[in-house]
PDB file of N, CA and C in Angstrom:
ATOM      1  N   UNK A   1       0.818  -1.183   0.000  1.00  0.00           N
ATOM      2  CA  UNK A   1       0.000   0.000   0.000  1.00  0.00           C
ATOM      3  C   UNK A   1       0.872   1.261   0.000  1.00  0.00           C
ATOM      4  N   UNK A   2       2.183   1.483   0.782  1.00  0.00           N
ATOM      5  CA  UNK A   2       2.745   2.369   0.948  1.00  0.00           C
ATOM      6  C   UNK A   2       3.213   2.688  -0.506  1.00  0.00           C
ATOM      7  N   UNK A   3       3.965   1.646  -1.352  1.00  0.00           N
ATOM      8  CA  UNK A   3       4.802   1.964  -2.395  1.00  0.00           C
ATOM      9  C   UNK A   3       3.766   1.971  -2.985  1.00  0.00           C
ATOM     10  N   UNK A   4       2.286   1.499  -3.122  1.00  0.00           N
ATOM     11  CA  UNK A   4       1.611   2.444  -4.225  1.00  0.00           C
ATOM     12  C   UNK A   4       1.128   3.927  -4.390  1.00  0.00           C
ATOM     13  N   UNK A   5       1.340   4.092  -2.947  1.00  0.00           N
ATOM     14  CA  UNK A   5       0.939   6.133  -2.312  1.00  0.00           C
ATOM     15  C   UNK A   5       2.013   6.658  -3.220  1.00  0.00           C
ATOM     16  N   UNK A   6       3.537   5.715  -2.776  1.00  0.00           N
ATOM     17  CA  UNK A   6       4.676   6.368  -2.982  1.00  0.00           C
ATOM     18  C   UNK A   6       4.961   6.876  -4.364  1.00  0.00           C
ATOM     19  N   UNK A   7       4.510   6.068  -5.216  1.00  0.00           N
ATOM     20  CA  UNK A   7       4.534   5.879  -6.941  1.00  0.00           C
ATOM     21  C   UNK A   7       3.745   6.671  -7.119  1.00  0.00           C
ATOM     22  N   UNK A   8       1.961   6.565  -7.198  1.00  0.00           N
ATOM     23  CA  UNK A   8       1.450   8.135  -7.550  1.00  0.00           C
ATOM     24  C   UNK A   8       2.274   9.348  -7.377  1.00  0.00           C
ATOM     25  N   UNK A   9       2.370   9.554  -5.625  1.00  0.00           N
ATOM     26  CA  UNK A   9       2.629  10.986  -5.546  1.00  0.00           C
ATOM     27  C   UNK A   9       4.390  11.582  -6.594  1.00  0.00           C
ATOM     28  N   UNK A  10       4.956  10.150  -6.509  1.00  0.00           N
ATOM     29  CA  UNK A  10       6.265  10.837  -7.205  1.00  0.00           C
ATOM     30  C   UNK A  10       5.885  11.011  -8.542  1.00  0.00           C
ATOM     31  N   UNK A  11       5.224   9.999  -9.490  1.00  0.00           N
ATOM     32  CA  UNK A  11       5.135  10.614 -10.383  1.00  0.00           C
ATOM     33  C   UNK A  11       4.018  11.925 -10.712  1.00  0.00           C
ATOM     34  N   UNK A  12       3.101  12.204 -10.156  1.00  0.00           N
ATOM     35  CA  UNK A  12       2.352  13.458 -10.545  1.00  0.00           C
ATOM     36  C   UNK A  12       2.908  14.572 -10.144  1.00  0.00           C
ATOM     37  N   UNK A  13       3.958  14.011  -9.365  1.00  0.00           N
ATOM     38  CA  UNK A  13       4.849  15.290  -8.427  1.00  0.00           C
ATOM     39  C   UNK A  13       6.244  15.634  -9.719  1.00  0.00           C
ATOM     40  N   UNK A  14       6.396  14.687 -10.664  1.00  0.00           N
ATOM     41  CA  UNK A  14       7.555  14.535 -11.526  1.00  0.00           C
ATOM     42  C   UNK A  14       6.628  15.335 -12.778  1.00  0.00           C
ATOM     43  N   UNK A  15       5.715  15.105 -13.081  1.00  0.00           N
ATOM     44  CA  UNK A  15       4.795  15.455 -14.514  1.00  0.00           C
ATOM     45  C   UNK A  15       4.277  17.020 -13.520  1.00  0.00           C
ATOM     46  N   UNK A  16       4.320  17.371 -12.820  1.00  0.00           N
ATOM     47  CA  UNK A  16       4.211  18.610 -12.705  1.00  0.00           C
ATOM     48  C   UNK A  16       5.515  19.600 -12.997  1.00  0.00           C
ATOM     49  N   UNK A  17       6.417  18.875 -12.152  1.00  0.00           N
ATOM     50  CA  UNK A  17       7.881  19.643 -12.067  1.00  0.00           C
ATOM     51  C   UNK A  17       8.540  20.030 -13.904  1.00  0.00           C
ATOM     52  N   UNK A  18       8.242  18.679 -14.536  1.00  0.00           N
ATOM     53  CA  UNK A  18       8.828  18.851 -15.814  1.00  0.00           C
ATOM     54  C   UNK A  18       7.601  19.874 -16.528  1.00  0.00           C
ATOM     55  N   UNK A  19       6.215  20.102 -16.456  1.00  0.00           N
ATOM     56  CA  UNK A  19       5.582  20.570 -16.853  1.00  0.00           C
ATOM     57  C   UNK A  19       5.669  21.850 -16.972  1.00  0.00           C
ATOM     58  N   UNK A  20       5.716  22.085 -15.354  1.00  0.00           N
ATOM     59  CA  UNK A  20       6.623  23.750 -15.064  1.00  0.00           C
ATOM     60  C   UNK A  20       7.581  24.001 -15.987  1.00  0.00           C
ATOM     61  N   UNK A  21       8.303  23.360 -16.142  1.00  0.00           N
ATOM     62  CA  UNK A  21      10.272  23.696 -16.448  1.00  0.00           C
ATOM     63  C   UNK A  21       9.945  23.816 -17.960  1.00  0.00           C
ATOM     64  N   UNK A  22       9.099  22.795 -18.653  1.00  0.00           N
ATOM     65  CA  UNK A  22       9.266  23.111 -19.973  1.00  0.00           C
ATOM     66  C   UNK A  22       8.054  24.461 -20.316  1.00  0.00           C
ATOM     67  N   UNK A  23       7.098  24.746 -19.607  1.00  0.00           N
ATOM     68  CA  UNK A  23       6.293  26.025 -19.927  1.00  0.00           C
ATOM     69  C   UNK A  23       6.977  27.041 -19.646  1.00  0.00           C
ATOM     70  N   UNK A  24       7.859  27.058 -18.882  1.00  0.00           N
ATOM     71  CA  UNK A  24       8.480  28.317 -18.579  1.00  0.00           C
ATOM     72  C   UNK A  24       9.678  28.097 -19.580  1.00  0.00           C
ATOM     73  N   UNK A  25      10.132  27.206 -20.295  1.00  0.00           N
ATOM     74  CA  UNK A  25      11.343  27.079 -21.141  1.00  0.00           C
ATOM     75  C   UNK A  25      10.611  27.249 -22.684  1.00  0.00           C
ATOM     76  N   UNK A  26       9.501  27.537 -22.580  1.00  0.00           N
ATOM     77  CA  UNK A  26       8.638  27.420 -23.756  1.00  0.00           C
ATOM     78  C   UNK A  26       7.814  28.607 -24.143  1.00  0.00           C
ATOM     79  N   UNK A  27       7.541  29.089 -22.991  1.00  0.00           N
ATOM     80  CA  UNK A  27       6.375  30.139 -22.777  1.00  0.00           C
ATOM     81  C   UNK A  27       5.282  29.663 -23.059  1.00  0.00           C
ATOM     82  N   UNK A  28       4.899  28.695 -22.817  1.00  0.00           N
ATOM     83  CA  UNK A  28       3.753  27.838 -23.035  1.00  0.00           C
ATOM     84  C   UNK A  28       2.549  28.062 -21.791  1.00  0.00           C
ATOM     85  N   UNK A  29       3.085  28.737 -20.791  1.00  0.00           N
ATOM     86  CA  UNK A  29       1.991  28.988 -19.707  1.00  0.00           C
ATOM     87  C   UNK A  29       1.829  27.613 -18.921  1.00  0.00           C
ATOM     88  N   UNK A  30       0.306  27.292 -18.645  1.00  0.00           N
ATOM     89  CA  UNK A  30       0.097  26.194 -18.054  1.00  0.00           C
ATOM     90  C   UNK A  30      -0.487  25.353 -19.129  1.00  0.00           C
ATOM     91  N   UNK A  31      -0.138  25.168 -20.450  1.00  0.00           N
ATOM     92  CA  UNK A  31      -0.549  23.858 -20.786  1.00  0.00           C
ATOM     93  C   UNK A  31       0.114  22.693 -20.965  1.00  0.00           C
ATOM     94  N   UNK A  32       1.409  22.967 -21.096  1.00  0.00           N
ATOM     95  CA  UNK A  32       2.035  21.389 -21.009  1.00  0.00           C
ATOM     96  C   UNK A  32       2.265  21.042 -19.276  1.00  0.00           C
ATOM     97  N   UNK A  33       2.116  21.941 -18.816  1.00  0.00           N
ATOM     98  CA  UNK A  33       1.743  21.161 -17.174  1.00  0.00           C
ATOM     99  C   UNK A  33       0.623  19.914 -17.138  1.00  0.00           C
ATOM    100  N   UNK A  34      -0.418  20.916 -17.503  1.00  0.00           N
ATOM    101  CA  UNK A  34      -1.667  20.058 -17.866  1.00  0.00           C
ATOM    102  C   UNK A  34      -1.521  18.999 -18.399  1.00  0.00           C
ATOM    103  N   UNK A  35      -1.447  18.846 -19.795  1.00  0.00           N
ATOM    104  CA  UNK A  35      -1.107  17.738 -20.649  1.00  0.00           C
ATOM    105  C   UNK A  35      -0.246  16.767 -19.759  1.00  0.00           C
ATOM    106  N   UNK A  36       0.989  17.162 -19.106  1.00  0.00           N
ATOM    107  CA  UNK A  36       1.700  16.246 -18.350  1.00  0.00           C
ATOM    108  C   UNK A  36       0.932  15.318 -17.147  1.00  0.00           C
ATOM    109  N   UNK A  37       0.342  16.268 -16.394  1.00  0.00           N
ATOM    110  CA  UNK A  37      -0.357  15.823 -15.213  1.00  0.00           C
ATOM    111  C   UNK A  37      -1.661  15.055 -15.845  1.00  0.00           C
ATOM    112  N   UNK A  38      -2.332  15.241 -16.933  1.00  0.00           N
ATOM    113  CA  UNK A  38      -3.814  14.720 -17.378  1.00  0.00           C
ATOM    114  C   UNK A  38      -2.851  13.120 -17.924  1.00  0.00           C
ATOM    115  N   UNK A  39      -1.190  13.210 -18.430  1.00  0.00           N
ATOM    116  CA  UNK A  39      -0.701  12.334 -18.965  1.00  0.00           C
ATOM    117  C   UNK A  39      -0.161  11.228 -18.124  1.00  0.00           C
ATOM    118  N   UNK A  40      -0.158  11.744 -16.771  1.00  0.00           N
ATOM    119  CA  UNK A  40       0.549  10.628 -16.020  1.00  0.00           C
ATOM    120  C   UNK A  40      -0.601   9.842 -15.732  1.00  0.00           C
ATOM    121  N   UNK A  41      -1.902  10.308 -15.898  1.00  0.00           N
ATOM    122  CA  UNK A  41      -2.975   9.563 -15.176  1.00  0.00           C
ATOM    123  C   UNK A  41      -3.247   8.260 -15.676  1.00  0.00           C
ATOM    124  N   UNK A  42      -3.165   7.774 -17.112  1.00  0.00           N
ATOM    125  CA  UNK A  42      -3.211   6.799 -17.382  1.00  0.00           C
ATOM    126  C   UNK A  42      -2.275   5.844 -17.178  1.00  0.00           C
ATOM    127  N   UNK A  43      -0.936   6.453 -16.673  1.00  0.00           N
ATOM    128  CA  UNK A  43       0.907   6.031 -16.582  1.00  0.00           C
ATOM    129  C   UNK A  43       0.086   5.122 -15.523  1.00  0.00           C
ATOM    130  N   UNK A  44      -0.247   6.100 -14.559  1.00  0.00           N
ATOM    131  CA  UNK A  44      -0.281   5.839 -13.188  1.00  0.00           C
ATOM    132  C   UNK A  44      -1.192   4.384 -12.266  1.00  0.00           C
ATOM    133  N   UNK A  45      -2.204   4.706 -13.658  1.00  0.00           N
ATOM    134  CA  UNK A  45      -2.885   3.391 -13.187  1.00  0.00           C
ATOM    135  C   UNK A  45      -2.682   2.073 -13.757  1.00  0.00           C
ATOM    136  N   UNK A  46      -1.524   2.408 -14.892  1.00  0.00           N
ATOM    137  CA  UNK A  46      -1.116   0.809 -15.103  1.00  0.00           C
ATOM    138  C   UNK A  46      -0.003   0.374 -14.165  1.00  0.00           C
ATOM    139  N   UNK A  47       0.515   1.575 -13.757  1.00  0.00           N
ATOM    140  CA  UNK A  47       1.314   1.265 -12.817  1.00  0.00           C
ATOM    141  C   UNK A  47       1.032   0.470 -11.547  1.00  0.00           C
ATOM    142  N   UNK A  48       0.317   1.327 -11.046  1.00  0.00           N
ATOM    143  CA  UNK A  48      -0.493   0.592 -10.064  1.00  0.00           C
ATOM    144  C   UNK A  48      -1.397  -0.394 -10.127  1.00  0.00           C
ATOM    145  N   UNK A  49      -1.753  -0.809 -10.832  1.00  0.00           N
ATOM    146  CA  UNK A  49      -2.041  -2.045 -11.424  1.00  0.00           C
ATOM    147  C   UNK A  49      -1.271  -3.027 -11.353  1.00  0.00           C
ATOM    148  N   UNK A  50       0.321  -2.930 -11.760  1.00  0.00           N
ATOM    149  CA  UNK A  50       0.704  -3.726 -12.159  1.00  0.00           C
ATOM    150  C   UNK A  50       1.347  -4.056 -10.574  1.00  0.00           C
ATOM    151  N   UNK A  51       1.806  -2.948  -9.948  1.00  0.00           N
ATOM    152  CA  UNK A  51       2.346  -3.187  -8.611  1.00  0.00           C
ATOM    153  C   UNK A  51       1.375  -3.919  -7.401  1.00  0.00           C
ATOM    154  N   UNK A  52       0.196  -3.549  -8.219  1.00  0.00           N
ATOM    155  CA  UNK A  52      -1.095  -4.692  -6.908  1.00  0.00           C
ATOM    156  C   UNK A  52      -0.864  -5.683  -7.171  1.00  0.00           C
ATOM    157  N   UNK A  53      -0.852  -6.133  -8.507  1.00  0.00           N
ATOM    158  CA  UNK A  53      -0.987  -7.864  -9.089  1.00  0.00           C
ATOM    159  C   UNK A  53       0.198  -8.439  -8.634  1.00  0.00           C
ATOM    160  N   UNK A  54       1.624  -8.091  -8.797  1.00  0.00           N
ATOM    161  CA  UNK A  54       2.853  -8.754  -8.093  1.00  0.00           C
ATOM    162  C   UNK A  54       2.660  -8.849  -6.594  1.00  0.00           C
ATOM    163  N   UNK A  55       1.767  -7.535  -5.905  1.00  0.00           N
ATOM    164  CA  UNK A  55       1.986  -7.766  -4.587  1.00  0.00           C
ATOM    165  C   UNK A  55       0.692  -8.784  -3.955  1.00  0.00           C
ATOM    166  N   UNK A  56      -0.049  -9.339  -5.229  1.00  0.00           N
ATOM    167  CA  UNK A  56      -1.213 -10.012  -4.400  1.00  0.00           C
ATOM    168  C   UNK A  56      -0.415 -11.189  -5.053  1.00  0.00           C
ATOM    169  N   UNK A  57       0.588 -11.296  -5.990  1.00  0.00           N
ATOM    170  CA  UNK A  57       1.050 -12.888  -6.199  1.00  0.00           C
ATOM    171  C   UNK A  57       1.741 -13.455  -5.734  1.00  0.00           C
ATOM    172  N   UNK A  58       2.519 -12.224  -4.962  1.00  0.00           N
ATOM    173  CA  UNK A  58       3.291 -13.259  -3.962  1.00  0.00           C
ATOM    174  C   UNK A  58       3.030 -13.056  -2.487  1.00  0.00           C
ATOM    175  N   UNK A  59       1.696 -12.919  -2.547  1.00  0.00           N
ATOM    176  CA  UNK A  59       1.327 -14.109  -1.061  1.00  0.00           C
ATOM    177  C   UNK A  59       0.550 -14.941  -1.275  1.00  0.00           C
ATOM    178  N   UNK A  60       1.009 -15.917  -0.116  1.00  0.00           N
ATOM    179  CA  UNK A  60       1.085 -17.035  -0.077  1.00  0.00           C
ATOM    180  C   UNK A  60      -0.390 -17.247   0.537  1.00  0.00           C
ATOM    181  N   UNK A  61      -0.958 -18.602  -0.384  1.00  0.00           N
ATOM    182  CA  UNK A  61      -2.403 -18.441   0.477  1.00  0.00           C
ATOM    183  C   UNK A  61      -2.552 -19.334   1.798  1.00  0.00           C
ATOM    184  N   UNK A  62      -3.334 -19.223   2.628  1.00  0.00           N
ATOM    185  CA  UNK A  62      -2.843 -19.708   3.925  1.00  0.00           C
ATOM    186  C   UNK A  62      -3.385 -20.728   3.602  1.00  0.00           C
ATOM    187  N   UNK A  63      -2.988 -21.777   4.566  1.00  0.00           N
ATOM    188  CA  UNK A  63      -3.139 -23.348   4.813  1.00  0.00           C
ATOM    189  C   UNK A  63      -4.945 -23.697   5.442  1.00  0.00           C
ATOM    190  N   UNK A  64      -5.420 -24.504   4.475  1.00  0.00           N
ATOM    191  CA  UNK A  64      -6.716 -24.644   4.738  1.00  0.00           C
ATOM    192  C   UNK A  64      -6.885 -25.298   6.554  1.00  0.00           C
ATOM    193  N   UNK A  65      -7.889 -24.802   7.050  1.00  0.00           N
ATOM    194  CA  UNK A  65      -8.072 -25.497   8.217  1.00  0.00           C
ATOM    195  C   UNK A  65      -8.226 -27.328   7.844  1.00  0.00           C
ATOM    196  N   UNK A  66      -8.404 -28.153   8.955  1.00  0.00           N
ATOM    197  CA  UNK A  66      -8.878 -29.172   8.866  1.00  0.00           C
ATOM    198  C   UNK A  66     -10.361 -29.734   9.528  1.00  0.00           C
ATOM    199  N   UNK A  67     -10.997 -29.918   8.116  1.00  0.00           N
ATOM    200  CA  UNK A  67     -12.156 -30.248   8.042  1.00  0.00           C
ATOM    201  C   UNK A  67     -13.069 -31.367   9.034  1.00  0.00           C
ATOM    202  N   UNK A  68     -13.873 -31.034   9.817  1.00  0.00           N
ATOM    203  CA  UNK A  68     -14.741 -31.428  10.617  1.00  0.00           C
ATOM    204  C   UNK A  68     -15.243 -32.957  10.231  1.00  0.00           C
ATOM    205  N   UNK A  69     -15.431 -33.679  10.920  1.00  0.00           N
ATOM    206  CA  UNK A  69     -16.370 -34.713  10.702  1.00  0.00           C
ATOM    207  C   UNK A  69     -18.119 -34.825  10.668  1.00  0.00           C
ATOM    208  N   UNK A  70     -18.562 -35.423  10.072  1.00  0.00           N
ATOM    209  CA  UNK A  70     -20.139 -35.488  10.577  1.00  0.00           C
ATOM    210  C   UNK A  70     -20.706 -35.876  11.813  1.00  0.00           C
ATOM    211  N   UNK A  71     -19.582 -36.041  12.764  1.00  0.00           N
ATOM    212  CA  UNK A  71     -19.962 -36.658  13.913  1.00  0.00           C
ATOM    213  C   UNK A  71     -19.616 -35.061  15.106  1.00  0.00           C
ATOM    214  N   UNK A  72     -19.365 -34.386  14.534  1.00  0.00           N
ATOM    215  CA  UNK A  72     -18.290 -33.111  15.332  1.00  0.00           C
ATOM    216  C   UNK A  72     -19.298 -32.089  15.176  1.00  0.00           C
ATOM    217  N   UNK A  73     -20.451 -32.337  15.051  1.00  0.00           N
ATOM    218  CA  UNK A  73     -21.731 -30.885  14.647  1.00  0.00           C
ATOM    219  C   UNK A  73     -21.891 -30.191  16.576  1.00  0.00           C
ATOM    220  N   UNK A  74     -21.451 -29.352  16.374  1.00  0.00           N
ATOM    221  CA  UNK A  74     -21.862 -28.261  17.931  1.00  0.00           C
ATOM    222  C   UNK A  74     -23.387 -27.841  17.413  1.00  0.00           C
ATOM    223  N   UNK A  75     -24.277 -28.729  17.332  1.00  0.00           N
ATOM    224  CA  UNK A  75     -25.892 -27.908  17.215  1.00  0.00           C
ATOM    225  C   UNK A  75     -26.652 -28.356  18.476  1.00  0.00           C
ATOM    226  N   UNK A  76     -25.989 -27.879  19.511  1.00  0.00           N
ATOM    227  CA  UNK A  76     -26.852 -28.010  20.761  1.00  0.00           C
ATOM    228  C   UNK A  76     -28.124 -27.437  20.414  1.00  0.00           C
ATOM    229  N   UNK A  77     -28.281 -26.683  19.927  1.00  0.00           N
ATOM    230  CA  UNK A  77     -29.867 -26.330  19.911  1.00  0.00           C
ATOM    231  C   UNK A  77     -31.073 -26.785  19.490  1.00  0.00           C
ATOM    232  N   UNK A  78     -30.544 -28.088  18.551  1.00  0.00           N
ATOM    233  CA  UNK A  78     -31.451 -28.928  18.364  1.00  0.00           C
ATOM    234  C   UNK A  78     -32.798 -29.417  19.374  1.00  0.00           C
ATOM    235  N   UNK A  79     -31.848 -29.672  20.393  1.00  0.00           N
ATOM    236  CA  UNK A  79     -32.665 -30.245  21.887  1.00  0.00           C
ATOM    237  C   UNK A  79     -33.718 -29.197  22.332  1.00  0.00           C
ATOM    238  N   UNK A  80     -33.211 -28.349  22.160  1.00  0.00           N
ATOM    239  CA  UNK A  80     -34.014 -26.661  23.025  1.00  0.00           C
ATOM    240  C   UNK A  80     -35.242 -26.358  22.341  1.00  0.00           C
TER     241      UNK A  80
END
């Protein structure tokens, strides 16, 4: 969970910074900010995508309990 916070915020924090640097190296104002930041959004969710699926594949699924008999029923309430 952490390294997926961590990955958004660096990259929208990276597609802003370069966005700045080249509008002001451009005189472009705020639109290649924009474009950058509207551009990481799709980056971002394959990213994170892809960082959930490795982190849900490697765990390990836990060990099934062991299964009850037909003779092992707790339905006291039958009687009542």
């Amino acid at each position: 969970m952490t390294q997926s916070g961590c990955l958004v915020v660096a990259l929208v924090l990276v597609a802003v910074v370069a966005g700045i640097w080249l509008d002001r190296a451009l005189g472009t104002r705020p639109v290649l900010t924009l474009v950058l930041v509207l551009g990481s959004v799709p980056l971002t969710l394959l990213l994170l995508f892809r960082t959930a699926t490795r982190a849900v594949s490697a765990v390990k699924p836990a060990a099934k309990p062991a299964q009850k008999g037909m003779d092992d029923d707790d339905d006291d309430d039958e009687d009542a």
